[in-house]
Protein backbone atom coordinates (compact mmCIF):
# COMPACT_ATOMS: atom_id res chain seq x y z
CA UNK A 1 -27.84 52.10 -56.38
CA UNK A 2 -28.66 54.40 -53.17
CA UNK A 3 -32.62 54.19 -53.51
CA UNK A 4 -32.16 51.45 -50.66
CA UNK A 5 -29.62 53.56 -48.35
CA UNK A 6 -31.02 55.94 -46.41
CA UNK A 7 -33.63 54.04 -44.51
CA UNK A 8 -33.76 54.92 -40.53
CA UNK A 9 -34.06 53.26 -37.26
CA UNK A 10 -32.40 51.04 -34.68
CA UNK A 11 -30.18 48.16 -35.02
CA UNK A 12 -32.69 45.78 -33.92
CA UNK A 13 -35.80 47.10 -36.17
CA UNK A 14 -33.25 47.48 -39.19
CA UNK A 15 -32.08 43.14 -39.10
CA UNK A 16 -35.25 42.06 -40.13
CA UNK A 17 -35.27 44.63 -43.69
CA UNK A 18 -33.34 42.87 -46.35
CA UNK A 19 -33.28 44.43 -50.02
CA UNK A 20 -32.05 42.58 -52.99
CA UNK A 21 -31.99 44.63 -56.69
CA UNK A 22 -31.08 42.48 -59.52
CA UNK A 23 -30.47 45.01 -63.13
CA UNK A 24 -28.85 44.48 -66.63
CA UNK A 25 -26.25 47.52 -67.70
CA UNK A 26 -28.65 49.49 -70.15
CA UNK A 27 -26.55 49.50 -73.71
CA UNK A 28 -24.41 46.65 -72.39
CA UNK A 29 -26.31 43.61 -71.75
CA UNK A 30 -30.41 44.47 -71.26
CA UNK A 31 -31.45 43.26 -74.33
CA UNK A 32 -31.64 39.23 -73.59
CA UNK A 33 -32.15 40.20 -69.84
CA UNK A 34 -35.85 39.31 -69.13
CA UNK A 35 -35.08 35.77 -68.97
CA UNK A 36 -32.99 36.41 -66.29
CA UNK A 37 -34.89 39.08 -64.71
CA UNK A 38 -37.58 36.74 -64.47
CA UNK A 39 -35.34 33.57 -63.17
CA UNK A 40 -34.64 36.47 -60.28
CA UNK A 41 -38.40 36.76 -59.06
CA UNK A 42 -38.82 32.90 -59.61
CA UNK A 43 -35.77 32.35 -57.09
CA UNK A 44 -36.89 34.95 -54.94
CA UNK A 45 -40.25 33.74 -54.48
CA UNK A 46 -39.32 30.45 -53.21
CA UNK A 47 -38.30 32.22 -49.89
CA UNK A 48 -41.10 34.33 -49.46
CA UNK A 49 -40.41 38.12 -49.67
CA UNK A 50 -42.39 40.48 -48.40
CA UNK A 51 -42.32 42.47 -51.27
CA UNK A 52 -41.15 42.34 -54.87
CA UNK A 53 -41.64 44.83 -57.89
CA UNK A 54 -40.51 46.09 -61.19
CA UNK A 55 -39.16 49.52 -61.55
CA UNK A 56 -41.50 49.69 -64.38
CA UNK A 57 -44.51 48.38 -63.41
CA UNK A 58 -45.22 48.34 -59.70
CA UNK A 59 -44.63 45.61 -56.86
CA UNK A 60 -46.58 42.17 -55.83
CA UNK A 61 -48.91 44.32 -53.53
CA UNK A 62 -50.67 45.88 -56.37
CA UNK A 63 -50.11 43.41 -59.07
CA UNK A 64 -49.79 39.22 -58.39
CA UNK A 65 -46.48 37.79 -59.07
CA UNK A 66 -47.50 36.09 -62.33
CA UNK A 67 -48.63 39.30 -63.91
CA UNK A 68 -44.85 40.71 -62.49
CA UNK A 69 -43.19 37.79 -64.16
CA UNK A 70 -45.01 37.62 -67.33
CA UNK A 71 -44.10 40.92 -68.27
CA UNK A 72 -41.00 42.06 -67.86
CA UNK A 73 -39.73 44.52 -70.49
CA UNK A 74 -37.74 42.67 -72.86
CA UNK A 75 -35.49 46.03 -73.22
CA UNK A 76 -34.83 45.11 -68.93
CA UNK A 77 -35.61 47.01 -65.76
CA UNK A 78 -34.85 46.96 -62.75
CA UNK A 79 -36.24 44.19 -60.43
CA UNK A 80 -36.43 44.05 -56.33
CA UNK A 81 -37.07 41.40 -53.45
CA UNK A 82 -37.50 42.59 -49.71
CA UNK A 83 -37.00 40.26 -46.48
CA UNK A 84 -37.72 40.68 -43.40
CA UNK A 85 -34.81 38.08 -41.86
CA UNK A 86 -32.03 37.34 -42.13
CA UNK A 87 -32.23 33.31 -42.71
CA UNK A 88 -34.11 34.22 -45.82
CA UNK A 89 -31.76 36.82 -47.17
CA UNK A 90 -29.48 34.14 -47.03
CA UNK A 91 -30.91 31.52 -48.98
CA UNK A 92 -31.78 33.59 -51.77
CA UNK A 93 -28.37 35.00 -51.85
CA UNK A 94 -26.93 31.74 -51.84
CA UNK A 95 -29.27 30.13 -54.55
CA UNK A 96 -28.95 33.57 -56.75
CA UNK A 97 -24.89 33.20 -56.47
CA UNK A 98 -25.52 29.57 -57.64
CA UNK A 99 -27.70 30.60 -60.52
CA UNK A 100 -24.86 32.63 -61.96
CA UNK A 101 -27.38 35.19 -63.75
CA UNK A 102 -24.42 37.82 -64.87
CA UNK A 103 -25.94 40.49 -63.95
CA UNK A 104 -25.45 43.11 -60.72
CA UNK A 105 -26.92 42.53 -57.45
CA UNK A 106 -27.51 45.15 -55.02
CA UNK A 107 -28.14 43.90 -51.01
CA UNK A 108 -28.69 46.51 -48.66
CA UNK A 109 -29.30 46.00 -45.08
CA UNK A 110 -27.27 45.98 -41.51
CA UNK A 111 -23.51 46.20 -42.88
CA UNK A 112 -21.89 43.48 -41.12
CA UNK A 113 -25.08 41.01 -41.70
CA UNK A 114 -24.89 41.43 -45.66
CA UNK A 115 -21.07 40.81 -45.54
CA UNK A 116 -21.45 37.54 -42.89
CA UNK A 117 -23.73 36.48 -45.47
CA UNK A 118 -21.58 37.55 -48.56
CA UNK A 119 -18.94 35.65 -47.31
CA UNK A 120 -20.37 32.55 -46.13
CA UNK A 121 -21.75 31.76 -50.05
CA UNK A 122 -18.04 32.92 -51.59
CA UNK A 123 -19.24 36.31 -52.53
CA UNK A 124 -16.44 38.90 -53.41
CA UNK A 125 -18.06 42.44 -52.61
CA UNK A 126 -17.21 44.68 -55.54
CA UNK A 127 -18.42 47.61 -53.80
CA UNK A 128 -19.53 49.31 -50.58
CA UNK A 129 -22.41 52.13 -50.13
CA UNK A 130 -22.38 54.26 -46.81
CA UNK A 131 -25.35 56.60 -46.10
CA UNK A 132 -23.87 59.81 -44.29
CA UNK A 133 -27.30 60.54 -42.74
CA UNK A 134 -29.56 63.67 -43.64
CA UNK A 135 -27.81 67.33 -44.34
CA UNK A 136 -29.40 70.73 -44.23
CA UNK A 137 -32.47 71.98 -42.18
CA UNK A 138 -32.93 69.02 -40.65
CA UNK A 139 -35.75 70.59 -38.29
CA UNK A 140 -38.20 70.23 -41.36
CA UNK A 141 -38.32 66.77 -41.30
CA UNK A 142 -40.81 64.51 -39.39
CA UNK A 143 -40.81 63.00 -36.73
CA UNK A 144 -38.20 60.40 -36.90
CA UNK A 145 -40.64 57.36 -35.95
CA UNK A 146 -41.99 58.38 -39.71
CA UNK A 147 -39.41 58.86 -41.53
CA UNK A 148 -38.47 55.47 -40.07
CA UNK A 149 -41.87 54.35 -42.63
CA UNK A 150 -41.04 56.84 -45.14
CA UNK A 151 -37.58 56.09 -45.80
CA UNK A 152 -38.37 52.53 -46.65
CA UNK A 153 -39.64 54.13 -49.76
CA UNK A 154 -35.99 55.42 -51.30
CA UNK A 155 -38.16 57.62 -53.97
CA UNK A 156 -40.57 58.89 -51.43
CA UNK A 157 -43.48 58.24 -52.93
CA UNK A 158 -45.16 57.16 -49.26
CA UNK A 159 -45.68 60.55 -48.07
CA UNK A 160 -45.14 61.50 -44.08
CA UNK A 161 -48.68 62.93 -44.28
CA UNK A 162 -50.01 59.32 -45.08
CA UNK A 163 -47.99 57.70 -42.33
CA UNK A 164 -49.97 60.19 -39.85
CA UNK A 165 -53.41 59.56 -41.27
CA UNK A 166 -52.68 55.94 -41.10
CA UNK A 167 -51.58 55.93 -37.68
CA UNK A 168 -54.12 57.69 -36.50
CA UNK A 169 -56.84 54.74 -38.60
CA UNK A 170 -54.86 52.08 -36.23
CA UNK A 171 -54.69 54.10 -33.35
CA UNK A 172 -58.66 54.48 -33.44
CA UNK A 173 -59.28 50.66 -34.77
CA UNK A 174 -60.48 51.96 -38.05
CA UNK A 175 -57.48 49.69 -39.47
CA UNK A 176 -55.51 47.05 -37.78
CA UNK A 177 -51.67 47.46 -38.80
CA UNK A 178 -50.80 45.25 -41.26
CA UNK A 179 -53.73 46.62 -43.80
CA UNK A 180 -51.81 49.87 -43.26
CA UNK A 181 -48.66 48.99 -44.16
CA UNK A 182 -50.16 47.04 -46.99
CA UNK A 183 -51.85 50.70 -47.99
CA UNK A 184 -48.09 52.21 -48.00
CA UNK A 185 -46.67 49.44 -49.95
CA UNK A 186 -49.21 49.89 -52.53
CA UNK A 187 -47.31 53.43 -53.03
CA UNK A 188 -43.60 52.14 -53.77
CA UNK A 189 -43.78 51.57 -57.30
CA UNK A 190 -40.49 49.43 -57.25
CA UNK A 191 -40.91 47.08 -54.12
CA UNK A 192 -38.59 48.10 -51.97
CA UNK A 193 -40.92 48.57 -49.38
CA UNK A 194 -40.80 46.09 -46.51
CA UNK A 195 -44.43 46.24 -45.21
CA UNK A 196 -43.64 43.72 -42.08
CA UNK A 197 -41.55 45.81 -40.63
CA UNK A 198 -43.95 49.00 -41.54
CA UNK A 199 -46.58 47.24 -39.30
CA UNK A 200 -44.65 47.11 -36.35
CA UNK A 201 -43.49 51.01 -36.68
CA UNK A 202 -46.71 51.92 -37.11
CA UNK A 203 -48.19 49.68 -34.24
CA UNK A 204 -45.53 51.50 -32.35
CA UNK A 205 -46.53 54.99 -34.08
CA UNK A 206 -50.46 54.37 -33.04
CA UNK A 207 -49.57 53.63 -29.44
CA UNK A 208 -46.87 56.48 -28.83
């Protein structure tokens, strides 16, 4: 999955976003998968992502985490948990590993982290994504402090024209930062949005 790949900025800003995607193979082994799906979100909860959601229905900032649960598509989807360390990435890998649910797990974040982590819970890697950055007329992007917010969102459904406008809400103390990053997340249908570290970029964004 590459949804999770492309997201931008530093070293430092880019350790504390952890993405975990947990999905049956559609024709192979969704049908019994909501059980399972479902054991995912109850493992992931009990190290307290900053987001989770359901390809198909949304993510915990729009609906609560028992409605997510309690209605998983019994034909499967596709389910994601953010974090924003890397302690936490780790003990839900390492309890996920132990729950054995046979079915693929995505983690994206900083390369070496994921594979420290990977290999500390006995995890063979059975595959490696690389971004290769952004191709083509590059000078119609935005700014890159937004598409630092807007790439969190791997299906670009938070808009760069949002960022701004929410920017400048913090910037005048119309809205502090967190209830604007809670106002992107909203947007990511899937939860892969990591609305801690969307605070602080914005923060940062407001004051530049």
């Amino acid at each position: 999955m590459t949804h999770t790949l492309h997201r931008m900025g530093t070293k430092e800003s880019l350790s504390g976003d952890y993405i975990f995607l947990m999905m049956p193979a559609f024709g192979i082994n969704n049908a019994d998968s909501a059980p399972k799906l479902r054991k995912f979100f109850e493992i992931a909860l009990r190290h307290k992502p900053v987001n989770m959601g359901d390809a198909k229905r949304s993510n915990m900032h729009v609906l609560s985490t028992l409605e997510l649960m309690d209605n998983i598509d019994k034909k499967g989807t596709v389910v994601h948990a953010v974090y924003d360390n890397e302690e936490a990435a780790a003990r839900a890998l390492k309890d996920l590993k132990d729950a054995d649910l046979g079915l693929s797990l995505v983690v994206s974040g900083i390369f070496e982290n994921v594979k420290k982590q990977c290999q500390k819970v006995g995890i063979h890697r059975h595959g490696v994504n690389y971004s290769l950055g952004i191709w083509g007329k590059t000078e119609k992007l935005p700014p890159e402090n937004v598409l630092e917010i807007t790439t969190m969102c791997g299906h670009g459904l938070v808009s760069a024209a949002l960022v701004s406008s929410l920017a400048e809400d913090v910037k005048a103390g119309r809205k502090n930062a967190e209830s604007a990053a809670k106002e992107m997340a909203k947007m990511c249908d899937c939860g892969v949005f990591n609305p801690v570290r969307a605070a602080r970029l914005v923060a940062a964004l407001a004051a530049a």
